[in-house]
C-alpha atoms as a PDB file:
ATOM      1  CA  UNK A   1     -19.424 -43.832 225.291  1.00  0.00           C
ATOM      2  CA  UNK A   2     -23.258 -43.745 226.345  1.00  0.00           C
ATOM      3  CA  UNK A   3     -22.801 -43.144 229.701  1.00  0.00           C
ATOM      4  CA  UNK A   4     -20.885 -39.851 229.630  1.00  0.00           C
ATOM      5  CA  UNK A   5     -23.103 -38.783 226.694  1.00  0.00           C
ATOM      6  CA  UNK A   6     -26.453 -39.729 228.967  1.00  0.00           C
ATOM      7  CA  UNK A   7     -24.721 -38.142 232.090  1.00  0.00           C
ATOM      8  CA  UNK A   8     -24.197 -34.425 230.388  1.00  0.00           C
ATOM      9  CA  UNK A   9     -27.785 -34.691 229.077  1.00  0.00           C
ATOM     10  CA  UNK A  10     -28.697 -32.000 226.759  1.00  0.00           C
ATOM     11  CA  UNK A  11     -26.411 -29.270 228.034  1.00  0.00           C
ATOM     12  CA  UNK A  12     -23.194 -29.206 229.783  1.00  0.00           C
ATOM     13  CA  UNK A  13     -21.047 -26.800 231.575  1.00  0.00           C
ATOM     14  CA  UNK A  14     -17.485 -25.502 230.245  1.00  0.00           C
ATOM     15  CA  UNK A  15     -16.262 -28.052 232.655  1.00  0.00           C
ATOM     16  CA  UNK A  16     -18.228 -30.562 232.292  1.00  0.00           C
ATOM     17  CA  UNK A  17     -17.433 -30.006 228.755  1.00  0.00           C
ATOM     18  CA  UNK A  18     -13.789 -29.731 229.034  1.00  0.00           C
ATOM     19  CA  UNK A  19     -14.185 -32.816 231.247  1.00  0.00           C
ATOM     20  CA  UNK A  20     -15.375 -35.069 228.823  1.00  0.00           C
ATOM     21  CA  UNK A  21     -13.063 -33.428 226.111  1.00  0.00           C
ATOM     22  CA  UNK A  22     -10.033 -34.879 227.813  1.00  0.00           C
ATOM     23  CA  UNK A  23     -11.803 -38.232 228.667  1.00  0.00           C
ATOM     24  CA  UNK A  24     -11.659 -38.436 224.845  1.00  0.00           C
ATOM     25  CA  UNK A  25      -8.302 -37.433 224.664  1.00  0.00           C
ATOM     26  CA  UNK A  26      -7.187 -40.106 226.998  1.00  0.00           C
ATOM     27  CA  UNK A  27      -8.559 -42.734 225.041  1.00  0.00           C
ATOM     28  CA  UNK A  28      -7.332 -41.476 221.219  1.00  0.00           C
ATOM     29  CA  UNK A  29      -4.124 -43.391 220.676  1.00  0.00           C
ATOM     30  CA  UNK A  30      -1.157 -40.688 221.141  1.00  0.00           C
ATOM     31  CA  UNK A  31       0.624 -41.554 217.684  1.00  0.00           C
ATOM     32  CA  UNK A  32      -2.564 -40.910 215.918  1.00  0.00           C
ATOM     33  CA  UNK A  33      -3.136 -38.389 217.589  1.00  0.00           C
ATOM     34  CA  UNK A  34      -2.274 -34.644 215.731  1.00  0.00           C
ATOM     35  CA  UNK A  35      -2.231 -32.988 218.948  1.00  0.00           C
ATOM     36  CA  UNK A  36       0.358 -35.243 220.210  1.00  0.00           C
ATOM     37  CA  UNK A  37       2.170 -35.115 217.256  1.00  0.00           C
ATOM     38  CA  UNK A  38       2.539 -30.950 217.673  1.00  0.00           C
ATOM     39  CA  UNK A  39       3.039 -31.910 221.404  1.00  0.00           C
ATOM     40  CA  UNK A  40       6.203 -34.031 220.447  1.00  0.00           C
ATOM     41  CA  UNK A  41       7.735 -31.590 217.752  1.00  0.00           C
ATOM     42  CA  UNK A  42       7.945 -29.138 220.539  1.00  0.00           C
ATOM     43  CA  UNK A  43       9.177 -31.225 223.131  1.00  0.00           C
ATOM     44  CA  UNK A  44      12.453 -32.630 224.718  1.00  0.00           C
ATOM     45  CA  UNK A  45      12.800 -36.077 226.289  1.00  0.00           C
ATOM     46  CA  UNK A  46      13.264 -36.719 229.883  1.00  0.00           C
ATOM     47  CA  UNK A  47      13.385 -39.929 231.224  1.00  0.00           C
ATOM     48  CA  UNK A  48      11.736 -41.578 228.205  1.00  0.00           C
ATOM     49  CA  UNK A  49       8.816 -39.202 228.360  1.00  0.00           C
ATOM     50  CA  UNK A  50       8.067 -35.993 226.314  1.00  0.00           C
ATOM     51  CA  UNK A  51       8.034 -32.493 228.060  1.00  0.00           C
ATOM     52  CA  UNK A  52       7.429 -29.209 226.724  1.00  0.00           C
ATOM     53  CA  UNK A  53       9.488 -26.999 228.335  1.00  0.00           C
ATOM     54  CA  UNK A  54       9.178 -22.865 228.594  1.00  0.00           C
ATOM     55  CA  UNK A  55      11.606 -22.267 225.892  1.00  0.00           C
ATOM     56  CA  UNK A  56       9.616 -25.095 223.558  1.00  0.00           C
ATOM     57  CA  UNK A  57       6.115 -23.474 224.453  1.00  0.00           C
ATOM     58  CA  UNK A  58       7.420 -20.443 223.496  1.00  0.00           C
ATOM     59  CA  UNK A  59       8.595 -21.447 219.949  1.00  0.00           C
ATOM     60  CA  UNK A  60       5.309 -23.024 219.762  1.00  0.00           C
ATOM     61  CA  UNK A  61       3.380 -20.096 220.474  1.00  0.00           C
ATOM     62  CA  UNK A  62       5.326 -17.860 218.022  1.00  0.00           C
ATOM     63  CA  UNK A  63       5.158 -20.667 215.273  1.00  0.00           C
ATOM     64  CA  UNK A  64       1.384 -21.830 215.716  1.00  0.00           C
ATOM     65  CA  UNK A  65      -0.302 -18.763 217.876  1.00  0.00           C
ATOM     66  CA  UNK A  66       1.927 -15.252 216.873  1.00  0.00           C
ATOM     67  CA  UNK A  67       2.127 -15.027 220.325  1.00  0.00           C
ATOM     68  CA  UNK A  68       5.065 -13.482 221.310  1.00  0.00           C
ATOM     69  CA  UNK A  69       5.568 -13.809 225.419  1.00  0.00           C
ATOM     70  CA  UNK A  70       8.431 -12.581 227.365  1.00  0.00           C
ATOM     71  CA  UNK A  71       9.953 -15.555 229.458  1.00  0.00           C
ATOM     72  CA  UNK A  72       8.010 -14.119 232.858  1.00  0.00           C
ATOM     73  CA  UNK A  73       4.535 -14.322 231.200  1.00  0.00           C
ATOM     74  CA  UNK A  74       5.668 -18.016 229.551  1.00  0.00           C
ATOM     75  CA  UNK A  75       6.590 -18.872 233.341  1.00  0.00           C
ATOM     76  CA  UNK A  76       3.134 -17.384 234.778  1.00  0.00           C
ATOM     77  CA  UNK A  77       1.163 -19.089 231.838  1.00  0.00           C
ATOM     78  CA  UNK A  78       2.841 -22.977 232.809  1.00  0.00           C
ATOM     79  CA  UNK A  79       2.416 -22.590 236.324  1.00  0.00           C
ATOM     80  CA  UNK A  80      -1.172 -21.655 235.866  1.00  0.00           C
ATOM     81  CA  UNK A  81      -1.987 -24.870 233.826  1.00  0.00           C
ATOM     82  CA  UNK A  82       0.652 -27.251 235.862  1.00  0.00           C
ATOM     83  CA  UNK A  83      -0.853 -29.749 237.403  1.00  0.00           C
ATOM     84  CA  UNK A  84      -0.110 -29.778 241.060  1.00  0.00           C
ATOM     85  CA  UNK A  85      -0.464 -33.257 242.154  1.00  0.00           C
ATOM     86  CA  UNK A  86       2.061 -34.488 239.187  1.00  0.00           C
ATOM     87  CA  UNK A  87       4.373 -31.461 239.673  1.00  0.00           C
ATOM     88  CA  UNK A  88       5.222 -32.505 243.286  1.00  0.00           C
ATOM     89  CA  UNK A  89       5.606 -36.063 242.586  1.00  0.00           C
ATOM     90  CA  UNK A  90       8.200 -34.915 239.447  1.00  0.00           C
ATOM     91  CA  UNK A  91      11.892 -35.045 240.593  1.00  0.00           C
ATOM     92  CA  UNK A  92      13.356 -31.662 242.116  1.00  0.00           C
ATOM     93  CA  UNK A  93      15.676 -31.146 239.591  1.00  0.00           C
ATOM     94  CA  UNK A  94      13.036 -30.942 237.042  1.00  0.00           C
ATOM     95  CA  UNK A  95      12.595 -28.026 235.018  1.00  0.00           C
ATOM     96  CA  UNK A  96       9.192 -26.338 235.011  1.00  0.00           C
ATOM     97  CA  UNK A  97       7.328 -27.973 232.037  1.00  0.00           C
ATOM     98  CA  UNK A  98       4.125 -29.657 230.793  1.00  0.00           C
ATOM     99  CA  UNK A  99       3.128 -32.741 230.019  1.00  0.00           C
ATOM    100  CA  UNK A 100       0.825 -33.725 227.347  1.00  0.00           C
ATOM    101  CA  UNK A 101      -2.144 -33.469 229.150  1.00  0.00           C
ATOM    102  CA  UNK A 102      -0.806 -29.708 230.697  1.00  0.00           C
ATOM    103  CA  UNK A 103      -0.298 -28.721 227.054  1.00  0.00           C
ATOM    104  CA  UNK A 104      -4.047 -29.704 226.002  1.00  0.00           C
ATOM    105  CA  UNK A 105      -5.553 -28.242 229.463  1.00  0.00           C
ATOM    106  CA  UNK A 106      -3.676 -25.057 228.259  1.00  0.00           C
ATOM    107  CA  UNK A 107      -5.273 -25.699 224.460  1.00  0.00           C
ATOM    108  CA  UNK A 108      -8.296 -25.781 226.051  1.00  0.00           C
ATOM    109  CA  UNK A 109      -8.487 -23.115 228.711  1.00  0.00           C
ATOM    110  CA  UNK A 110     -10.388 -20.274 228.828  1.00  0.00           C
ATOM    111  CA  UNK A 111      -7.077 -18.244 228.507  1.00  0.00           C
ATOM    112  CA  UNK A 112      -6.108 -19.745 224.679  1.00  0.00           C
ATOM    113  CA  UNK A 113      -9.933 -18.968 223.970  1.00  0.00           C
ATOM    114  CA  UNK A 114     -10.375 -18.094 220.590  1.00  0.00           C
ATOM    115  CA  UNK A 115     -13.705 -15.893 221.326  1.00  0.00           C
ATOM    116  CA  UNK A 116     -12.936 -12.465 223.213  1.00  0.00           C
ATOM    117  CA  UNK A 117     -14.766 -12.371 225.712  1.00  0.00           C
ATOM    118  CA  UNK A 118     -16.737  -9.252 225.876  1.00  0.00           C
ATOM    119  CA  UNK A 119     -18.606 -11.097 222.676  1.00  0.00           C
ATOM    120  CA  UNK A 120     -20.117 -13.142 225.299  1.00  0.00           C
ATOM    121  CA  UNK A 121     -21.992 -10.373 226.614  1.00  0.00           C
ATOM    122  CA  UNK A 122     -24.629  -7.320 224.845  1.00  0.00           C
ATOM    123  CA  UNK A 123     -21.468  -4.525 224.722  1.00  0.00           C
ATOM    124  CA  UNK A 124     -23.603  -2.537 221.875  1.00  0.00           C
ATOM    125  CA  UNK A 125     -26.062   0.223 222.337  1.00  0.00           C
ATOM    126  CA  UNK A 126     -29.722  -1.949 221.871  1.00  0.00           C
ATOM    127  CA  UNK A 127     -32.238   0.589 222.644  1.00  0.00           C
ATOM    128  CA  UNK A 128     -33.196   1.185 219.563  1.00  0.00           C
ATOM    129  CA  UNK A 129     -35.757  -0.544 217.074  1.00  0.00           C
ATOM    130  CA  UNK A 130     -34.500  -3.516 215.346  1.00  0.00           C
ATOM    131  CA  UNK A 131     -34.959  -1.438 212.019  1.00  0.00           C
ATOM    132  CA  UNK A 132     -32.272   0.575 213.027  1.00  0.00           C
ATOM    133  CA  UNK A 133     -30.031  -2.341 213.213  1.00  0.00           C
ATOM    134  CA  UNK A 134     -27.634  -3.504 210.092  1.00  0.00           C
ATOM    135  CA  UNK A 135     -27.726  -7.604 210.724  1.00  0.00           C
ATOM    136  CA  UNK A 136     -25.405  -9.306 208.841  1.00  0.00           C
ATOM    137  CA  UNK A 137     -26.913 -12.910 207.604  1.00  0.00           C
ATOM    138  CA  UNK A 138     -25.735 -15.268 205.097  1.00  0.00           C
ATOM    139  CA  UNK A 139     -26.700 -14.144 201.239  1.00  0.00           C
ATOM    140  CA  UNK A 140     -29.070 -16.804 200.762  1.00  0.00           C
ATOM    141  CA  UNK A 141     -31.542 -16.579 204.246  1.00  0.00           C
ATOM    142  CA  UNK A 142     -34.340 -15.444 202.166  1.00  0.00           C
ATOM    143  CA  UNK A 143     -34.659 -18.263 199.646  1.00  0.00           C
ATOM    144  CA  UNK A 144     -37.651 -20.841 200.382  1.00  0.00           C
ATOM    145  CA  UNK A 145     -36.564 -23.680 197.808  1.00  0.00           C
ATOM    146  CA  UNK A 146     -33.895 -24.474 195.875  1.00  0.00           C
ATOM    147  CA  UNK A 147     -30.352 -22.202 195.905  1.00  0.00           C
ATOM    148  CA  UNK A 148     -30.556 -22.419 192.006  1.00  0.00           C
ATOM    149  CA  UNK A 149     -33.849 -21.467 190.804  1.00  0.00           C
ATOM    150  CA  UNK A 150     -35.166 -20.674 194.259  1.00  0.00           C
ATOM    151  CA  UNK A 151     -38.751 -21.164 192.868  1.00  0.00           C
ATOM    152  CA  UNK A 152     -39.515 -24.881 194.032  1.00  0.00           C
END
C-alpha cells in the first residue's frame, strides 16, 4: 500500500511501526497465515471464534518461549495487552482471554522484545581510545574484491 508507505516516510516510530505491522496483519488471510495457525493450536472455541485463554498462553509460552509464568504473572501479562474497548463489549461470563489480534499485540510488544534493553543504550566503559577496544566484525570486512581470490 503506497499511502501508508509515503505516510511513514523514511523513518517511523515503534508505533507507527507497530501500527502499520498490524494493518498488514489485518489484511493477510488468517488460514495462510502462520501466526494464526500457532494462534489456533493454542486456542479454544467460544461462540464460533478462537480465544487463547491463560492456561493456553501459558502452554504456549513454555512450548514456543521457555517461559515459565506462574498463573498471577500470566493474568498481569493478558490484562496488560487486552484490549479494553472489546473486553467490555465481551459477555460477563467470559473468561479473561485474547483474541487474535491481543495475541499478536502481545508478539509484538515491547515486553516479548527479543533485544534487552540496556543494549539500546552505551552501558560499557568508552573513555578510552578505540585501540583499546576488541570489535568484533564479520571475517571477511577487509576484503576489497572478490571473497575467493580477493585480488580483483
Amino acid at each position: 500500500d503506497p499511502t501508508t508507505l509515503d505516510m511513514i516516510g523514511d523513518s517511523c516510530t515503534r508505533e507507527e511501526w507497530f501500527s502499520l505491522l498490524h494493518r498488514i496483519m489485518k489484511q493477510q488471510t488468517k488460514e495462510g497465515d502462520i501466526l494464526f495457525q500457532i494462534f489456533a493450536k493454542y486456542s479454544d472455541e467460544f461462540n464460533e471464534e478462537k480465544y487463547m485463554s491463560e492456561r493456553n498462553l501459558a502452554e504456549f509460552l513454555k512450548e514456543h518461549q521457555n517461559a515459565k509464568l506462574d498463573k498471577c504473572e500470566i493474568s498481569k501479562l493478558m490484562r496488560m495487552h487486552l484490549d479494553q474497548e472489546k473486553f467490555f463489549l465481551r459477555d460477563p461470563t467470559f473468561p479473561l482471554c485474547w483474541d487474535y489480534e491481543e495475541f499478536t499485540g502481545y508478539l509484538c510488544s515491547e515486553v516479548n522484545d527479543v533485544i534487552n534493553p540496556i543494549e539500546d543504550t552505551v552501558h560499557h566503559d568508552m573513555t578510552h581510545p578505540l585501540s583499546k577496544y576488541w570489535i568484533n566484525s564479520s571475517h571477511n570486512t577487509y576484503l576489497k574484491g572478490s571473497q575467493i581470490d580477493h585480488a580483483k
